[in-house]
Protein backbone atom coordinates (compact mmCIF):
# COMPACT_ATOMS: atom_id res chain seq x y z
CA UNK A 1 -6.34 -13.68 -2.19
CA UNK A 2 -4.94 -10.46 -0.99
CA UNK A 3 -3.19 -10.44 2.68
CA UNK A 4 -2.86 -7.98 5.09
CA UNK A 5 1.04 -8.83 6.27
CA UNK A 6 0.98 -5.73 8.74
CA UNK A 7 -2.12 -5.50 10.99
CA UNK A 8 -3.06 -9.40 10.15
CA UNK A 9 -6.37 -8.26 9.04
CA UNK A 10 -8.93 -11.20 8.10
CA UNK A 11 -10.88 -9.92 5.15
CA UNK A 12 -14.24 -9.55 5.53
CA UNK A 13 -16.42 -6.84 2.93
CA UNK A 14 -19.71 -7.10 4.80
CA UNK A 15 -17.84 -5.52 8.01
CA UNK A 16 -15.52 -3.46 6.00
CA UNK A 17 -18.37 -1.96 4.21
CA UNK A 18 -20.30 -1.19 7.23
CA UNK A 19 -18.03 0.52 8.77
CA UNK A 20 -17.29 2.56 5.87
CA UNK A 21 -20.75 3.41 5.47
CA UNK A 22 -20.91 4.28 9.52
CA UNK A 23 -18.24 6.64 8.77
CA UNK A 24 -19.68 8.50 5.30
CA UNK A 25 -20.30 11.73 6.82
CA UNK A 26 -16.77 11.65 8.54
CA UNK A 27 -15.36 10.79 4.78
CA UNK A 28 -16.64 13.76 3.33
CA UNK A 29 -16.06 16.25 5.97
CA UNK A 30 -12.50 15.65 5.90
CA UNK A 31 -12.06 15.29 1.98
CA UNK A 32 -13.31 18.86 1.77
CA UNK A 33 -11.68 20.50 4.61
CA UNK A 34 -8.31 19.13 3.06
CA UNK A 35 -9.69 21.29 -0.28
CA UNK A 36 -10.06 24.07 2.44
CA UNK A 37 -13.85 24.37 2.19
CA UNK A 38 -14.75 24.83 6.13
CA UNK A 39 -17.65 23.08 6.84
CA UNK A 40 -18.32 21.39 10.09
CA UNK A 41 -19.53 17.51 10.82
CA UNK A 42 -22.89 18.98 11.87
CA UNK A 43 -23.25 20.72 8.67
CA UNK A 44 -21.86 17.89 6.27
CA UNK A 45 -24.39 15.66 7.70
CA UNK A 46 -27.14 18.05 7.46
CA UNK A 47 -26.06 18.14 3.44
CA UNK A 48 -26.13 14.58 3.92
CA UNK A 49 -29.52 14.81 4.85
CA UNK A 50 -30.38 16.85 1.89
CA UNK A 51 -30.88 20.22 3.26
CA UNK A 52 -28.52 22.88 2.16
CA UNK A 53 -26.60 24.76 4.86
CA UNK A 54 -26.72 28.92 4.92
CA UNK A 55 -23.32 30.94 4.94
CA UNK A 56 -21.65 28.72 1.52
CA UNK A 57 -21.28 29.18 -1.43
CA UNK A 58 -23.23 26.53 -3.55
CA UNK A 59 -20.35 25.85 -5.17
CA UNK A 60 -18.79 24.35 -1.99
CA UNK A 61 -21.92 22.81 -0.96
CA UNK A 62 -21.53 20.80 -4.84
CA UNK A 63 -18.35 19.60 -3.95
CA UNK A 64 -19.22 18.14 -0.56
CA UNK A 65 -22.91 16.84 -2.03
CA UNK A 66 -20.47 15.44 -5.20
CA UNK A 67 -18.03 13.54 -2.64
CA UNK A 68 -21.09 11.94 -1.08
CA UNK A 69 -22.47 10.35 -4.01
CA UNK A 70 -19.32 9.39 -5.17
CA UNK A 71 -18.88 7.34 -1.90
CA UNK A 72 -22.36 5.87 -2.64
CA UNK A 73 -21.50 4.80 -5.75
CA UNK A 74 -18.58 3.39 -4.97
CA UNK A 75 -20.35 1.52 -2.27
CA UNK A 76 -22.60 0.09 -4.72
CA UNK A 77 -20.18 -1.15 -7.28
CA UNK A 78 -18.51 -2.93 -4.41
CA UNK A 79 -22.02 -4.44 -3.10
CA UNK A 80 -22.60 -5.77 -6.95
CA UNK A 81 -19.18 -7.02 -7.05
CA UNK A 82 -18.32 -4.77 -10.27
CA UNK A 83 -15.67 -2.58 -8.89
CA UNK A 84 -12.32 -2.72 -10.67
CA UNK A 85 -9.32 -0.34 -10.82
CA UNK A 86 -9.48 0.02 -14.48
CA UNK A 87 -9.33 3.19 -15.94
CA UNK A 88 -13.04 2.78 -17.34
CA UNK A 89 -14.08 2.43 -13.55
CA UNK A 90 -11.78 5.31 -12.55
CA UNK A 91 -13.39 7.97 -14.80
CA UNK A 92 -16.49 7.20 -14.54
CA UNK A 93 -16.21 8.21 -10.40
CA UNK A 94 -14.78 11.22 -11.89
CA UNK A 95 -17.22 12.06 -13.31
CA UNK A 96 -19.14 11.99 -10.14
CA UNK A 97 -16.34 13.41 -8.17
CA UNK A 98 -15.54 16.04 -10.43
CA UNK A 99 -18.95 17.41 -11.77
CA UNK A 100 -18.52 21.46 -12.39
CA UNK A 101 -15.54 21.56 -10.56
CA UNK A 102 -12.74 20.22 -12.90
CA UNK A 103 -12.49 21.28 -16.30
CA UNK A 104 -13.79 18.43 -17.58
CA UNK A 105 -14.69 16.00 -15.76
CA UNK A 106 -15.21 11.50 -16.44
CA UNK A 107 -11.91 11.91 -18.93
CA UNK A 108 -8.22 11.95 -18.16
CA UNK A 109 -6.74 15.44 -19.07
CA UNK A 110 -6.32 16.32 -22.48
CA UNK A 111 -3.38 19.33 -21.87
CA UNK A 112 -0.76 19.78 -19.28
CA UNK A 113 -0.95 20.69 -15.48
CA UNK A 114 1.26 21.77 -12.50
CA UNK A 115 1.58 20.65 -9.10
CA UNK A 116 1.84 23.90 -6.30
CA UNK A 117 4.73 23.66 -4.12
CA UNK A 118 6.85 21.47 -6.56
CA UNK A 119 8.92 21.90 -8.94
CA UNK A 120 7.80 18.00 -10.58
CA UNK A 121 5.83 18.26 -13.98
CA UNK A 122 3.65 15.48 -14.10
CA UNK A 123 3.39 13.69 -17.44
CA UNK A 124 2.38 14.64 -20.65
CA UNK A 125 -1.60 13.57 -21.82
CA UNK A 126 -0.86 11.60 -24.67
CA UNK A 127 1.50 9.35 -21.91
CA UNK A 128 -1.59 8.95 -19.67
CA UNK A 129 -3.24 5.81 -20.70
CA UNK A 130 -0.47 3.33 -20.80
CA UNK A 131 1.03 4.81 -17.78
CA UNK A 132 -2.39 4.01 -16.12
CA UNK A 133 -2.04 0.19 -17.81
CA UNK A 134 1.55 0.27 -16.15
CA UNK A 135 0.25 1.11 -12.76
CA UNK A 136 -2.44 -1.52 -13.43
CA UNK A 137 0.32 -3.84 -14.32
CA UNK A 138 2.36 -2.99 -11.30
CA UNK A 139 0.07 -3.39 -8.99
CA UNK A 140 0.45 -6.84 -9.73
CA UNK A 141 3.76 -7.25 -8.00
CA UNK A 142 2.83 -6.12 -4.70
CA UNK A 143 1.83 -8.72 -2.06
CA UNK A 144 0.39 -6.52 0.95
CA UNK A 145 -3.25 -4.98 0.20
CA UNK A 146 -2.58 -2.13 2.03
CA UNK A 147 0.65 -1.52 0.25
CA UNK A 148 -0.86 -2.13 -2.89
CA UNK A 149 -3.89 0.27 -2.64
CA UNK A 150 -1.55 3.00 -1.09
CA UNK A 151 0.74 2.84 -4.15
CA UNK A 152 -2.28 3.22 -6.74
CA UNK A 153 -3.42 6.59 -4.79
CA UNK A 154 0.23 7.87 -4.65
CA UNK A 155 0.45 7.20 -8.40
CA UNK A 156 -2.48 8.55 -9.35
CA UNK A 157 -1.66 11.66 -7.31
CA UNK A 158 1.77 12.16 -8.49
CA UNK A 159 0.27 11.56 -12.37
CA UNK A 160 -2.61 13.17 -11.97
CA UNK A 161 -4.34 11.83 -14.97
CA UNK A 162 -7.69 14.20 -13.96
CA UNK A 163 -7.52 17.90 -14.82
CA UNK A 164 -8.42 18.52 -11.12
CA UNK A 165 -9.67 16.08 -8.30
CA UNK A 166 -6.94 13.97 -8.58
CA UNK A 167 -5.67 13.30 -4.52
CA UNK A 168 -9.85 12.59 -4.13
CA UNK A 169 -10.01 10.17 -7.11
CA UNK A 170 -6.56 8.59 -5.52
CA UNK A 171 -8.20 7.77 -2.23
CA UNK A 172 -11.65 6.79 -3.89
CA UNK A 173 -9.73 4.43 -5.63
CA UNK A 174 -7.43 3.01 -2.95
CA UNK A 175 -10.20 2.48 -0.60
CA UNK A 176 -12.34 0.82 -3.24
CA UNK A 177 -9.42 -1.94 -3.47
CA UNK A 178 -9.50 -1.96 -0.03
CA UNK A 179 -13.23 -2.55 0.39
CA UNK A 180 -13.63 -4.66 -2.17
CA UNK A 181 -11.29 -7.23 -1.37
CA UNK A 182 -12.67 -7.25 2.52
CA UNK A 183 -10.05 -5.00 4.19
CA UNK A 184 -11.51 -1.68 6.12
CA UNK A 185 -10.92 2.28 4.16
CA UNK A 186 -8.21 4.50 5.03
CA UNK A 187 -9.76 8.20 6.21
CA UNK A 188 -7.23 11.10 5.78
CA UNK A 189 -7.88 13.16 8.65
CA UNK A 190 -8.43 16.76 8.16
CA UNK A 191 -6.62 18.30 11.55
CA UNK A 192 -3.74 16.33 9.85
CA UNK A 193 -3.52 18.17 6.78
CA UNK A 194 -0.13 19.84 7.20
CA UNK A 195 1.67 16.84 7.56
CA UNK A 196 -0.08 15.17 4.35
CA UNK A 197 0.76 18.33 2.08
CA UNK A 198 4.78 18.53 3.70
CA UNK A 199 5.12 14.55 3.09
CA UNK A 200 3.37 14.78 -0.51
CA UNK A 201 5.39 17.55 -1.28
CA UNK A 202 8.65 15.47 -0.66
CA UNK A 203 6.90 12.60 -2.77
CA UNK A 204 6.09 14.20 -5.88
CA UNK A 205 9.52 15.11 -5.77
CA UNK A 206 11.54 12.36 -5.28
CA UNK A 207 8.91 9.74 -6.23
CA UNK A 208 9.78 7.79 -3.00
CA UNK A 209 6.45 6.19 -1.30
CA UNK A 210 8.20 5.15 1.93
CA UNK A 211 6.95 7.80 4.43
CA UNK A 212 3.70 8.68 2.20
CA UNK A 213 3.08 4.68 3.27
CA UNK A 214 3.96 5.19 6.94
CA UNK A 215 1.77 8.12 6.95
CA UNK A 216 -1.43 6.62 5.42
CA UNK A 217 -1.38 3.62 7.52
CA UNK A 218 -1.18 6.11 10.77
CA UNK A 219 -4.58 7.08 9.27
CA UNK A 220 -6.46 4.14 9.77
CA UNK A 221 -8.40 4.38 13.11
CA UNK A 222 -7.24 1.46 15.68
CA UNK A 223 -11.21 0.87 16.70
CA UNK A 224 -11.68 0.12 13.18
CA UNK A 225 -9.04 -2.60 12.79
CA UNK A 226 -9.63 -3.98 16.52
CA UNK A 227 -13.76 -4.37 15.16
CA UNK A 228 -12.48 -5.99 12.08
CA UNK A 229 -10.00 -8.64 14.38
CA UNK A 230 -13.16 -9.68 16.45
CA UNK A 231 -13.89 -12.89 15.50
């Protein structure tokens, strides 16, 4: 079983889960500010709710409306116990995640992409499934849950395997390891965007996860790990 050597969580997916759920319309409001689409919590839940809001463009509103059901089916692969990190599981939230906005979307890339702000090229497509078996295979190694799920979103941000969506399908990913194995999600905070694009900017170049992992566990709210210590 997976430990929590930091925070001493006990494990417990009924709680995490809960709370995760509490938080949904908190999850997608800050995934799509960080994509600089300016809705407000008001609005997101009122999406949520399944009423679209005047004054954006429908293309925005698909993006927050394709977060949301991603979350929800995450949520349910956890509930039937059938979530995985494999890359079978990881495009087929993709293809959720990604619906009309990346090129193509449920499939790794099939041609090259940049990175803004960085000179780092990530990896060619043909590299991109046994690179994802590596990660798989790496994640092995690593004893702490939190570090664990933190290093498959930094590598699946820094490989981006997706032609777009890629930070998203990171964090969908490293939550749903989280939540599956008991421990509560990690919410990237919108007002602290800045900070996340300097210190991922330094990571895709130098491909060192140190302060990326300081960072992300800065993100996860003390009431939620004080609620998951009650007995």
């Amino acid at each position: 079983m997976m430990k929590d050597t930091f925070w001493k969580i006990k494990p417990n997916r009924e709680k995490a889960l809960m709370l995760a759920k509490r938080q949904l319309p908190e999850l997608v409001y800050d995934a799509v500010n960080l994509e600089g689409i300016h809705f407000t919590l008001p609005e997101i839940q009122t999406l949520l709710d399944g009423i679209t809001v005047g004054g954006h463009r429908l293309a925005d509103q698909q993006i927050a409306i394709n977060q949301a059901n991603t979350w929800k089916e995450l949520f349910r692969l956890i509930e039937q116990d059938s979530f995985n990190v494999s890359a079978k599981t990881a495009c087929e939230l993709h293809a959720i995640a990604g619906k009309k906005e990346a090129l193509k979307w449920g499939k790794f890339r099939s041609g090259g992409v940049t990175i803004a702000g960085t000179e780092y090229l990530p990896p060619k497509a043909s590299r991109l499934p046994d690179i994802y078996e590596k990660m798989i295979g790496d994640l092995k190694s690593i004893a702490d849950i939190y570090d664990q799920s933190i290093f498959l979103f930094l590598t699946m941000a820094r490989m981006q395997f997706f032609y777009d969506v890629n930070k998203r399908m990171g964090r969908f990913m490293m939550n749903g390891l989280l939540l599956s194995r008991g421990f509560p999600a990690i919410n990237l905070p919108a007002k602290r965007q800045l900070e996340f694009n300097q210190l991922m900017t330094g990571f895709y170049a130098s491909n060192k996860t140190k302060s990326m992992n300081s960072f992300l566990r800065s993100c996860l709210n003390q009431r939620v790990i004080d609620i998951m210590r009650e007995e």
